[in-house]
Protein backbone atom coordinates (compact mmCIF):
# COMPACT_ATOMS: atom_id res chain seq x y z
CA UNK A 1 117.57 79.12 98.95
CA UNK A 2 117.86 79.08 102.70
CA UNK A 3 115.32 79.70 104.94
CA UNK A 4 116.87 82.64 106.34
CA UNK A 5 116.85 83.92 102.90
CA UNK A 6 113.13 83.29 102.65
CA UNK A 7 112.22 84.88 105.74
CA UNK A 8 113.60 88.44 104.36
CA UNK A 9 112.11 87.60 100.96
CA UNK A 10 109.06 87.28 102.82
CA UNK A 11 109.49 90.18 105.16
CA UNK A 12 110.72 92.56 102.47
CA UNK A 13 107.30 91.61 100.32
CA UNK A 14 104.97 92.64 103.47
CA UNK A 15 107.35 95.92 103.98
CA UNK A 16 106.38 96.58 99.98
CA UNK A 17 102.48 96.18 100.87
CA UNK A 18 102.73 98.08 103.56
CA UNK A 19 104.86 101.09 102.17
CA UNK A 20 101.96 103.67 102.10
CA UNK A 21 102.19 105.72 105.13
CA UNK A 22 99.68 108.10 106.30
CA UNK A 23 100.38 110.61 109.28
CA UNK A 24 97.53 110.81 112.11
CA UNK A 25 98.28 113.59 114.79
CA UNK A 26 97.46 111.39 117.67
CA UNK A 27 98.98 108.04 116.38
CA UNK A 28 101.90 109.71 114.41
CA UNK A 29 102.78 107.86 111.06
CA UNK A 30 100.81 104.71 110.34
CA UNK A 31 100.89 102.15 107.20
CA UNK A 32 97.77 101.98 105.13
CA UNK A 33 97.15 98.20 104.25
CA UNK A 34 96.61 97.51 100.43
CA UNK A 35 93.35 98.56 99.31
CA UNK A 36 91.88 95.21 99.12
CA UNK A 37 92.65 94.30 103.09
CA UNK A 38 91.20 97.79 103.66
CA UNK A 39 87.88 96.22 102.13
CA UNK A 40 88.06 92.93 104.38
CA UNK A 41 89.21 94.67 107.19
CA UNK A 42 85.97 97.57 106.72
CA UNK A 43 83.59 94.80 106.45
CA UNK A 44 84.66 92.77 109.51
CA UNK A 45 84.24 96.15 111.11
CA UNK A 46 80.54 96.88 110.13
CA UNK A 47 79.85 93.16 111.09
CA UNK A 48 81.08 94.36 114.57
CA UNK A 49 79.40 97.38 114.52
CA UNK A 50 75.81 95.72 113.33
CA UNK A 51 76.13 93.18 115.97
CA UNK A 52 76.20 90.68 113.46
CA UNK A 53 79.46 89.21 115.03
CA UNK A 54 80.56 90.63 118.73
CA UNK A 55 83.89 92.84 118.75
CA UNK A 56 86.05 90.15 120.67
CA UNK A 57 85.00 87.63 117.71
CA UNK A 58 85.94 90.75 115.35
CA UNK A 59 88.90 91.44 116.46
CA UNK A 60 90.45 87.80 116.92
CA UNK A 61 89.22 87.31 113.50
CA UNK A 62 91.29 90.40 112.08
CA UNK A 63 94.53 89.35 113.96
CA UNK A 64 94.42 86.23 112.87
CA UNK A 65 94.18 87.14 109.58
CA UNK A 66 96.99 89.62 109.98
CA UNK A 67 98.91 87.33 111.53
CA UNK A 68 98.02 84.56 108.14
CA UNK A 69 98.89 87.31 105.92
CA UNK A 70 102.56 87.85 107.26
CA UNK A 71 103.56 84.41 107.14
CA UNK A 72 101.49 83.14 104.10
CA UNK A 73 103.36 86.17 101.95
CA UNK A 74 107.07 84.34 103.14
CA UNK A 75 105.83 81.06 102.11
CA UNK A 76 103.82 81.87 99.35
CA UNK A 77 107.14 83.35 97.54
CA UNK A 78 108.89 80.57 98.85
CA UNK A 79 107.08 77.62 97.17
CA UNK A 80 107.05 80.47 94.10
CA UNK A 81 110.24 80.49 93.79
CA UNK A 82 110.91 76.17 94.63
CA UNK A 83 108.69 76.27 91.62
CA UNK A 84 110.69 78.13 89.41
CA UNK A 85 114.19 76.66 90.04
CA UNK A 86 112.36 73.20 89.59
């Protein structure tokens, strides 16, 4: 499979976890992560907000794991499926 072919696999996967949309008058419509990021994501943010961890630590934390997230779910499924034609 070529790479290209990955990359929408992977793409495609994160658009599927994403899908659930919620509207918010001041935002307009906004995905709702899956409810187990919503968990992670809710606990870095009472970290932050019992000074356990400072925001700027809190939020570089939670991009970076965003930013994991979108490229481990394209490679993930592509070592998946290397696996499978093996």
């Amino acid at each position: 499979m070529s790479t290209v072919t990955r990359q929408l696999s992977g793409t495609h996967e994160t658009i599927r976890m994403f899908s659930r949309r919620m509207d918010i008058p001041v935002l307009g419509e906004v995905a709702i992560p899956p409810p187990d990021k919503l968990a992670y994501y809710a606990g870095i943010g009472v970290l932050a907000a019992l000074q356990v961890i400072e925001w700027p630590l809190a939020l570089v934390i939670t991009a970076g794991h965003v930013l994991a997230d979108q490229h481990l779910s394209g490679l993930a499924k592509g070592v998946g499926e290397a696996l499978e034609a093996a």
